[in-house]
Protein backbone atom coordinates (compact mmCIF):
# COMPACT_ATOMS: atom_id res chain seq x y z
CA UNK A 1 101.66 112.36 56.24
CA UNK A 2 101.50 115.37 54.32
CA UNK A 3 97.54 116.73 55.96
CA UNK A 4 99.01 119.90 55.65
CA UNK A 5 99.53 119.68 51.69
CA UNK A 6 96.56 117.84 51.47
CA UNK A 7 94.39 120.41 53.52
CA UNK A 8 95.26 123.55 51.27
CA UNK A 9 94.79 121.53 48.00
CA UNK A 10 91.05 120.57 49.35
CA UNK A 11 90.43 124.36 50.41
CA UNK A 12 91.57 125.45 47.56
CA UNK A 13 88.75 123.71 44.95
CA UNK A 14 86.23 124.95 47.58
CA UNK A 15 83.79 126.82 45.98
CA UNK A 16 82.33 130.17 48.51
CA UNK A 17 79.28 127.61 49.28
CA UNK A 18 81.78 125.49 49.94
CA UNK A 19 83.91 127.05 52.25
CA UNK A 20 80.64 128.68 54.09
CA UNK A 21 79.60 124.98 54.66
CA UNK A 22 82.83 123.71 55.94
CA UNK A 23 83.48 125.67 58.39
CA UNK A 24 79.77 125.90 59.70
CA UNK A 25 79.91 122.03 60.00
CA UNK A 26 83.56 122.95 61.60
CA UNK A 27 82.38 124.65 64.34
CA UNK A 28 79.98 122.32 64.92
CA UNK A 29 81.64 118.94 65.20
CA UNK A 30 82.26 118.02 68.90
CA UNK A 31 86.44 118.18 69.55
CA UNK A 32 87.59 116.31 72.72
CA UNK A 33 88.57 119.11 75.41
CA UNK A 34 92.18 119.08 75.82
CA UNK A 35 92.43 119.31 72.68
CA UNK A 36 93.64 123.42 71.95
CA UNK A 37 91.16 125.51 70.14
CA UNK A 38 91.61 124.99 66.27
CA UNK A 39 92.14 128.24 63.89
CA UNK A 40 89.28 128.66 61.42
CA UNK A 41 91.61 126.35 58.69
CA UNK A 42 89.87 128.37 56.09
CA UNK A 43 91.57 131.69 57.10
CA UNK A 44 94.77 130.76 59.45
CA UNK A 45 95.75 127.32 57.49
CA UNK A 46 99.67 129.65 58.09
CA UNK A 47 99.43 129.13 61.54
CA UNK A 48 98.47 125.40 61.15
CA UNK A 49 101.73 123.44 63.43
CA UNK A 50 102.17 119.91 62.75
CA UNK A 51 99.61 118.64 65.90
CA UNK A 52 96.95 121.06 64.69
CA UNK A 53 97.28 119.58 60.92
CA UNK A 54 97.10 115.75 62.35
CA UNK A 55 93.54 116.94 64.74
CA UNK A 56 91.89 118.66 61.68
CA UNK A 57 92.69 115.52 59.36
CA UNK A 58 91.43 113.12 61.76
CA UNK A 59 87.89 114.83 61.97
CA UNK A 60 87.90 116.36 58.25
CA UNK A 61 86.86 112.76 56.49
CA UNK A 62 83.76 113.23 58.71
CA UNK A 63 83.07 116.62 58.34
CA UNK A 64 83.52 116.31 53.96
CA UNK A 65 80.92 113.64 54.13
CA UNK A 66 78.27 116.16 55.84
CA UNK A 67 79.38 118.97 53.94
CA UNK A 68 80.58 118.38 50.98
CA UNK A 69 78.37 118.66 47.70
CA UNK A 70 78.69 119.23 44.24
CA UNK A 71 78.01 122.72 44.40
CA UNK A 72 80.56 122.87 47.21
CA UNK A 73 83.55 122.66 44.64
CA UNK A 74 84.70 125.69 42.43
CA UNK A 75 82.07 124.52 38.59
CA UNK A 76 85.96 124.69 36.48
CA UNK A 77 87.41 122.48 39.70
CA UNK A 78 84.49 119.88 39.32
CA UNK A 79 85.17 119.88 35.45
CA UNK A 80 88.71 119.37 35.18
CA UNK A 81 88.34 116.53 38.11
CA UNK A 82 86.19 114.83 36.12
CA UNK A 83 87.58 115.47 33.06
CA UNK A 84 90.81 113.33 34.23
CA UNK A 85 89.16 110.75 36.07
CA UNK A 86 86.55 109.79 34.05
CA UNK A 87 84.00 110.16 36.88
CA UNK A 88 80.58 112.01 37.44
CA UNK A 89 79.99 114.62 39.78
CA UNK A 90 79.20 112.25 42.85
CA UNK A 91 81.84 109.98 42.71
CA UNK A 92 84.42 112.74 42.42
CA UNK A 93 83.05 113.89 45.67
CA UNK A 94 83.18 110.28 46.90
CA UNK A 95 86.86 109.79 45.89
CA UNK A 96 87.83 113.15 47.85
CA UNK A 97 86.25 112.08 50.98
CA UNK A 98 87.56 108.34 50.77
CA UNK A 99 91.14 109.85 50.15
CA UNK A 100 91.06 112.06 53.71
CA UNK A 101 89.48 108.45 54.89
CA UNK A 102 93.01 106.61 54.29
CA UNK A 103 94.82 109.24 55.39
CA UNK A 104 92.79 109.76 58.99
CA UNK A 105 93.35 106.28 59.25
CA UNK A 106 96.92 105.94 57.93
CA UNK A 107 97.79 109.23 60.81
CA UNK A 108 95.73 107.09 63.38
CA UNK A 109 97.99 103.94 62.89
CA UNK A 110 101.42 106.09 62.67
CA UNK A 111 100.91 107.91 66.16
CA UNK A 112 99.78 104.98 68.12
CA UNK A 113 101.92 105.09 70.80
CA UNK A 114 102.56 101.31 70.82
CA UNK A 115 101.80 99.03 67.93
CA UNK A 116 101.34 95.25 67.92
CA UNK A 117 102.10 92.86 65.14
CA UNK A 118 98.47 93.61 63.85
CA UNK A 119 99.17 97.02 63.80
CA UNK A 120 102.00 96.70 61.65
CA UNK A 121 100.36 94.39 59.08
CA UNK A 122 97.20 97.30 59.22
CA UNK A 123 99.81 100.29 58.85
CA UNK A 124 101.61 98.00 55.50
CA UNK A 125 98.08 97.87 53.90
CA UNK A 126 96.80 101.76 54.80
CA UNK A 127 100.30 103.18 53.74
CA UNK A 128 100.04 101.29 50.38
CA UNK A 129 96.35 102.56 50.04
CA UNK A 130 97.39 106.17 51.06
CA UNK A 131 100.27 106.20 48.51
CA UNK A 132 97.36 104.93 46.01
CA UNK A 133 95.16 107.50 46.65
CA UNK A 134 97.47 110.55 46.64
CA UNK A 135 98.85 109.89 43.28
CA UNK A 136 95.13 109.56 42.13
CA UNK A 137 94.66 112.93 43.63
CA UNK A 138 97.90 114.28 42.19
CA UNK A 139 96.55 113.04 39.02
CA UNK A 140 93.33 114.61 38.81
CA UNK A 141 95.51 117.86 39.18
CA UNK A 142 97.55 116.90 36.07
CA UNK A 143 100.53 115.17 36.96
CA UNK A 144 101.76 112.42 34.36
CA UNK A 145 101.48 109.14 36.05
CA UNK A 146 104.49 108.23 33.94
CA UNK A 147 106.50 110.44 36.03
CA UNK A 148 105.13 109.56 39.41
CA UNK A 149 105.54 105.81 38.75
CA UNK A 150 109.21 105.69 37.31
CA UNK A 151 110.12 108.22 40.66
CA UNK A 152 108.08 105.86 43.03
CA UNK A 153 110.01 102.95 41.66
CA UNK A 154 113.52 104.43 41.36
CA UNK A 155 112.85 105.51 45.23
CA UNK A 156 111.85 101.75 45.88
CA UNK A 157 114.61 100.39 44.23
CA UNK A 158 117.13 102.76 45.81
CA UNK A 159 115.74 101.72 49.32
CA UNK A 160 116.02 98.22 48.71
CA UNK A 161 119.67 98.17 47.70
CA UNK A 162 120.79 100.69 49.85
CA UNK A 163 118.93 101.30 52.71
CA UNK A 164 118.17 104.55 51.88
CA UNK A 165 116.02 107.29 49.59
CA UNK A 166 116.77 108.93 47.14
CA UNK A 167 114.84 112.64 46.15
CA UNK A 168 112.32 112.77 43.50
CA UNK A 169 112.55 114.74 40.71
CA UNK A 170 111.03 118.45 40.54
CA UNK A 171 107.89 117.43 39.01
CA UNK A 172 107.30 115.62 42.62
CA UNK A 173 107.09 119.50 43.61
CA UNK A 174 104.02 119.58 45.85
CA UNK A 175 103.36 115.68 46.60
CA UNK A 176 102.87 115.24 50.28
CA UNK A 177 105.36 112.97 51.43
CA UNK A 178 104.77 110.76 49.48
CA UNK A 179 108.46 108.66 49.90
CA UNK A 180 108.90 109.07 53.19
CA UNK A 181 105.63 106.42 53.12
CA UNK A 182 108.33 104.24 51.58
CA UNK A 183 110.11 104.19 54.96
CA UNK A 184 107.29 104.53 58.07
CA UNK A 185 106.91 100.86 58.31
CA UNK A 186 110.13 99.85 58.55
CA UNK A 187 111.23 102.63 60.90
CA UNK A 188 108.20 101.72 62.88
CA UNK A 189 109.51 97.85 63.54
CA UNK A 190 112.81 98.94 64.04
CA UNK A 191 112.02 101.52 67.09
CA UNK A 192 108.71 99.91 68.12
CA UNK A 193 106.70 103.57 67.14
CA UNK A 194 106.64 106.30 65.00
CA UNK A 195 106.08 109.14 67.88
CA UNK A 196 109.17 111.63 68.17
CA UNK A 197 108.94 112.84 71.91
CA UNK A 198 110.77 116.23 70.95
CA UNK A 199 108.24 117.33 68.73
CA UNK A 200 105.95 117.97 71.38
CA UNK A 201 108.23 119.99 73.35
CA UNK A 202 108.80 122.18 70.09
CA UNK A 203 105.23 122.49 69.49
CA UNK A 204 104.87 123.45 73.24
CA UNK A 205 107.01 125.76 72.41
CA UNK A 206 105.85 127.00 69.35
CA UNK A 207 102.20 127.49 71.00
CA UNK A 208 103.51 129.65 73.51
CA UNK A 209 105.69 131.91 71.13
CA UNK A 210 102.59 131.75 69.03
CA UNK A 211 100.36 132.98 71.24
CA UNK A 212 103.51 136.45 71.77
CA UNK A 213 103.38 137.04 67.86
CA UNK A 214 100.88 139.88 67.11
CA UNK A 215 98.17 139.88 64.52
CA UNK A 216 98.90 136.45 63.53
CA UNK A 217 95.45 136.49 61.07
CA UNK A 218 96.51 134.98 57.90
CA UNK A 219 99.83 135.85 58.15
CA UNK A 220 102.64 133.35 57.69
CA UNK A 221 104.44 133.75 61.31
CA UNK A 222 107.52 130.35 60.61
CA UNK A 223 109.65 133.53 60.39
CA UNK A 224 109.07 135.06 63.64
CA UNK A 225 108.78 131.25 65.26
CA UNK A 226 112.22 130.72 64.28
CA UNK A 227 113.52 133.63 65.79
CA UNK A 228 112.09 133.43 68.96
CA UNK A 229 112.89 129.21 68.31
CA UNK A 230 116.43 130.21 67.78
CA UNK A 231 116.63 132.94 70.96
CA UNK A 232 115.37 130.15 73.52
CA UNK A 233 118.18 127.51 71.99
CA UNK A 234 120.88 130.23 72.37
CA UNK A 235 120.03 130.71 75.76
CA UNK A 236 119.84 127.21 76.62
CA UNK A 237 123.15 126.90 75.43
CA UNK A 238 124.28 129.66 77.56
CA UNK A 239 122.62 128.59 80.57
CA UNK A 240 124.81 124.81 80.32
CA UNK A 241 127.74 126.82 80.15
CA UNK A 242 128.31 127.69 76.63
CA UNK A 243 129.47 124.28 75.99
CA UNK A 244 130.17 122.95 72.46
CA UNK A 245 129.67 119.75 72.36
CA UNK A 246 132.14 119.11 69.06
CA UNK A 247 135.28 120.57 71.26
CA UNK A 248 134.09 120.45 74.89
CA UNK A 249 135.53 123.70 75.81
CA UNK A 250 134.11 126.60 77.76
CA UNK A 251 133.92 129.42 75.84
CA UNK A 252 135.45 132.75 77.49
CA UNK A 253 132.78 135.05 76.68
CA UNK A 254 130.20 133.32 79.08
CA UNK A 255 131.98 133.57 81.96
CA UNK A 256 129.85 136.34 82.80
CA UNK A 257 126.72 135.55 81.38
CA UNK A 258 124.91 135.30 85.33
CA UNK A 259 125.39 139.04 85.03
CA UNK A 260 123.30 139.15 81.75
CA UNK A 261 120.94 136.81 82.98
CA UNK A 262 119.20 139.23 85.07
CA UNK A 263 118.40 141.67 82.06
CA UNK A 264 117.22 138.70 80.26
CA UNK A 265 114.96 137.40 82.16
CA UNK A 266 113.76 140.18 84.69
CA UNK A 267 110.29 140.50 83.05
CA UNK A 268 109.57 136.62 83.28
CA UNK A 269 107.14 135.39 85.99
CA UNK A 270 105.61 132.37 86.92
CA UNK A 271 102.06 132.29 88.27
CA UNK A 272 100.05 128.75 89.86
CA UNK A 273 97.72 127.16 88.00
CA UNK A 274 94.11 128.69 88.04
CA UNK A 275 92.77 124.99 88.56
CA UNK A 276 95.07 124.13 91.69
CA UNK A 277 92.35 124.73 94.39
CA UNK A 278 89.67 122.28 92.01
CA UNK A 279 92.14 119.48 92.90
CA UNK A 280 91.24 116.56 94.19
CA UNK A 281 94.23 113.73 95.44
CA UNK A 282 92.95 111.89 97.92
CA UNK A 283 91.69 108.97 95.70
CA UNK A 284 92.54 105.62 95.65
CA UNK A 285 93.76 103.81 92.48
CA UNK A 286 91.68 100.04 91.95
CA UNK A 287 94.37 98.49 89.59
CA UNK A 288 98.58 99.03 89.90
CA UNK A 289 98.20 100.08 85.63
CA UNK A 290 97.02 103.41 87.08
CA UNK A 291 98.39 105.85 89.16
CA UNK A 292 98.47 109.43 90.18
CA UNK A 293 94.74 110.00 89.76
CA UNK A 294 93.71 113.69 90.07
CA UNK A 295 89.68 114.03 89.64
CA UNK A 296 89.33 118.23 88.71
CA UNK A 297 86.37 120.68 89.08
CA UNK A 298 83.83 119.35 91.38
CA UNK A 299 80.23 119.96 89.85
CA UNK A 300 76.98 119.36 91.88
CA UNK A 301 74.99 116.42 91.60
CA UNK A 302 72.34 118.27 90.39
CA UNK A 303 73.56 119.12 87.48
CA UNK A 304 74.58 115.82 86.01
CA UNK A 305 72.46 114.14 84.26
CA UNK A 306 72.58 110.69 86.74
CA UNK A 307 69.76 109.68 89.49
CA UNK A 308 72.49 108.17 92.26
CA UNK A 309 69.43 107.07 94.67
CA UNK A 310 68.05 104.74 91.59
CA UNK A 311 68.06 100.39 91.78
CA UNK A 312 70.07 100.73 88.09
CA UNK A 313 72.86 102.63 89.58
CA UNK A 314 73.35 101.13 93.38
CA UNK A 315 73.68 97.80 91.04
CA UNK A 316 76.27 99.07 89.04
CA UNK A 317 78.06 100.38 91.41
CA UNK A 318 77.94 97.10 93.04
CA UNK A 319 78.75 95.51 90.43
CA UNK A 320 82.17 97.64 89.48
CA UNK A 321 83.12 96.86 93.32
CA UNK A 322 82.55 93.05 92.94
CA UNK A 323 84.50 93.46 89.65
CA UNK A 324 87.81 94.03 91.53
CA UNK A 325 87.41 92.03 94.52
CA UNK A 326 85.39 93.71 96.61
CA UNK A 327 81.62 91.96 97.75
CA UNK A 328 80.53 93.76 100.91
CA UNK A 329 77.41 95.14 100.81
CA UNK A 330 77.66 99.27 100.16
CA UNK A 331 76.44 101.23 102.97
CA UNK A 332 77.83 105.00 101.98
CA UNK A 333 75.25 106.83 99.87
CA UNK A 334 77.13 110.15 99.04
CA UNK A 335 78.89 110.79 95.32
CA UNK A 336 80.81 113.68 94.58
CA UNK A 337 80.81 114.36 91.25
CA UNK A 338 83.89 116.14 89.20
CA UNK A 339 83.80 117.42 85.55
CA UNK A 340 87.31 115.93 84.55
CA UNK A 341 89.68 113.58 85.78
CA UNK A 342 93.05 112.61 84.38
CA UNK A 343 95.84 109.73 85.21
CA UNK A 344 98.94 107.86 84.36
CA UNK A 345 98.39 104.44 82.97
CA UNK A 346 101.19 102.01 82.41
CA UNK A 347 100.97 100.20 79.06
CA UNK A 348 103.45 97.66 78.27
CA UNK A 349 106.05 99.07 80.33
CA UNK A 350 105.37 102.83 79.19
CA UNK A 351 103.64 105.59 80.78
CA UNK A 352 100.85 107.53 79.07
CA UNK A 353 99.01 110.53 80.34
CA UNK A 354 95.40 110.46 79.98
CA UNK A 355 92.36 113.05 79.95
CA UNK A 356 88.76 112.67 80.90
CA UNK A 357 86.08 114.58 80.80
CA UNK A 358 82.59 114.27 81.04
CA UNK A 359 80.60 113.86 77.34
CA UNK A 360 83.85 112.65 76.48
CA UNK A 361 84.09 109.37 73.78
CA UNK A 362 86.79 106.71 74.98
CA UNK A 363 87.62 103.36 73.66
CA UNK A 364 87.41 100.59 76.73
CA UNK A 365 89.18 97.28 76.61
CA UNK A 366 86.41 95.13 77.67
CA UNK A 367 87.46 91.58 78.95
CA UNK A 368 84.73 89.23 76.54
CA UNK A 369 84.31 91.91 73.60
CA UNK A 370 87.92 93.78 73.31
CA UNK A 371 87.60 97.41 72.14
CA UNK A 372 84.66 98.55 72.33
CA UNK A 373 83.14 102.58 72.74
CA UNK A 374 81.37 104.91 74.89
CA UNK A 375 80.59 108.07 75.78
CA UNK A 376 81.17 109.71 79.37
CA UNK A 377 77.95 110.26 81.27
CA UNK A 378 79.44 111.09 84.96
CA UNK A 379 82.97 111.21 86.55
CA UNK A 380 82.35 110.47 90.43
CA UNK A 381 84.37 109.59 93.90
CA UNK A 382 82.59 107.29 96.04
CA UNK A 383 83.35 106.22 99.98
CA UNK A 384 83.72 102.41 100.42
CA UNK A 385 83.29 100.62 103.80
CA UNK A 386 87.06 100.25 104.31
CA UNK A 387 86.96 104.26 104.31
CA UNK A 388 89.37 105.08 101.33
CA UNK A 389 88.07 107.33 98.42
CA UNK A 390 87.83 105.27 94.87
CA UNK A 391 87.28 107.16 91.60
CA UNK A 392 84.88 105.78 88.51
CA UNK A 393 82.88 106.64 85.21
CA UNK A 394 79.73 106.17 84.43
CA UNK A 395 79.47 105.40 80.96
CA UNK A 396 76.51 104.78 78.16
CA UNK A 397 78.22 101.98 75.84
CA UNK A 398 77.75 102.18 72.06
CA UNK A 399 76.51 99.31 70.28
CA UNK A 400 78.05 97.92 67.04
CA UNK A 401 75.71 97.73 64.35
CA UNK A 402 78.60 94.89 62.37
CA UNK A 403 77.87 97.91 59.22
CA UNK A 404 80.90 99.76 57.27
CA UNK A 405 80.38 102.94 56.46
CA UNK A 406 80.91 102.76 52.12
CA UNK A 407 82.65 106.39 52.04
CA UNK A 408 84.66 106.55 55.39
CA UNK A 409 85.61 102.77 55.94
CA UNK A 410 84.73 103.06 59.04
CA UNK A 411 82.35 100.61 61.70
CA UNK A 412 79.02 102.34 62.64
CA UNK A 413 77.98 102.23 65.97
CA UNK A 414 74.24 103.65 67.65
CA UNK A 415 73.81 105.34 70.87
């Protein structure tokens, strides 16, 4: 979706105000947990990989409406931007946060992991709007909307007759993807998704080697990736026997590789997991969508912020037991709480890994209201009559206020 592109351009017209007020409203915006820590994007945007770029663009649309001012952008930056679009010094700001808007929402839409006919129709619309809105941008930084029309439309036309794209020209230098837009949605009903599987095993990758190279602050490290990329893909190619897969031939030089092998890897180790003994499996699952629940780090019920021995929550719980069947009256009093808890569910045929944790905000499907959100008060295990172990949340539902945010596009919801 081109974030990346998009990111530097945006740092780049910050003023020092500007950048001082980013980054403080940065480090202040709540991230969920699993996601990895985020680089200041100020001073390691280098070591930005593609999953880091997609995080930071779905949050920045909120953090440039809370931080972003007129005195934020470089005084020549404002001029010029106004200077080509005709706008004052607010709605210039406006347009810049409404741009990351579309494209937060265009990412959001493009790595859903499944994607109804709704979803397509959505993803037609946002795509259109993002391709809108970054040759407005590409505008305000001088480029002849001539040129970027008569390219857009000679790509169009090439796809329609043939299938496929052709390049743009040179003065396309710097536009963030702006034909592959041209393809997403009909790649997306072809495979049913947009998700490539391998790039999270290369960006697995990638974190780990990142984490060897040294001194990594502000320093371009794609160099030293790619060697280290390159090293692990010869050895795997070693390790299945040196076989090419254009001739199918073993090659004579690895006949002996075992014997190298042992210089190779003699200073690898593997250690367990530092979480392994705040495992808890005993659970029970209420529902055949989810399986393989593991609740992690038991906390004490003292230090969560719910009264278990109050009417509200005996009812509740009650009430989630009656909500799959079961009516008996509850005669266990004892909850174990647990900071996080994670799962596999089974949506339409696929399995997806999922994260809680406590202060968390999750989207529920709710039977009578559909999606609706709320925010993670308490992650217990309680003891039913029948003796087995059942996991649950205790959750604080958002209400929808039926407003739009003007800048962000967004619903608003209260706590």
């Amino acid at each position: 979706m081109g974030n990346l592109m998009l990111l530097k351009l945006t740092i780049s017209i910050l003023s020092p105000e500007g950048e001082t007020n980013f980054i403080s409203m940065w480090k202040s915006f709540k991230h969920p947990r699993q996601w990895s820590k985020l680089l200041n994007p100020i001073s390691h945007i280098e070591s930005y990989m593609m999953s880091d770029c997609l995080r930071l663009g779905m949050v920045i649309p909120f953090i440039l409406n809370r931080s972003l001012t007129v005195n934020c952008l470089k005084p020549q930056e404002l001029a010029r931007l106004q200077e080509r679009t005709n706008l004052n010094r607010n709605q210039v700001i406006n347009m810049i946060v409404k741009c990351w808007a579309i494209v937060a929402k265009c990412s959001q839409l493009a790595f859903k992991t499944t994607l109804t006919n709704n979803n397509y129709d959505e993803l037609a619309i946002y795509l259109k709007k993002e391709r809108e809105a970054l040759i407005e941008v590409k505008l305000m930084y001088g480029h002849d909307i001539n040129i970027i029309e008569n390219a857009l439309q000679t790509n169009l036309e090439w796809i329609g007759s043939t299938g496929e794209a052709s390049e743009f020209s040179n003065d396309f230098v710097g536009l963030p993807n702006l034909h592959a837009s041209c393809h997403l949605l009909r790649h997306a009903r072809t495979f049913g998704t947009l998700v490539n599987t391998a790039v999270r095993t290369k960006e697995m990758v990638h974190r780990i080697l990142k984490n060897i190279v040294p001194h990594t602050n502000c320093k371009n490290i794609e160099f030293d990736l790619l060697k280290h990329y390159t090293t692990l893909q010869a050895i795997r190619h070693l390790a299945d026997g040196g076989i090419d897969p254009r001739n199918l031939r073993h090659s004579v030089e690895f006949m002996n590789i075992s014997q190298d092998f042992n210089h190779l890897f003699k200073d690898w180790f593997i250690m367990e997991s530092s979480e392994a003994d705040n495992v808890e499996l005993e659970v029970c699952s209420q529902s055949s969508q989810f399986r393989n629940i593991i609740l992690r780090k038991p906390v004490s019920a003292h230090n969560t912020n719910i009264r278990i021995d109050t009417v509200s929550f005996k009812t509740d719980l009650a009430l989630a037991y009656e909500s799959f069947g079961y009516r008996a009256s509850l005669i266990n009093q004892k909850c174990n709480f647990y900071e996080g808890a994670s799962y596999i569910q089974y949506i339409h045929n696929a399995k997806v890994q999922c994260h809680l944790n406590t202060d968390d905000i999750v989207t529920i499907q709710v039977e009578d209201y559909g999606e609706s959100f709320a925010v993670i008060r308490a992650i217990f295990k309680y003891k039913s009559n029948n003796g087995y172990l059942y996991p649950f949340i205790y959750v604080d539902w958002f209400e929808d206020t039926y407003k739009i945010h003007g800048k962000l596009d967004c619903l608003i919801y209260v706590l």
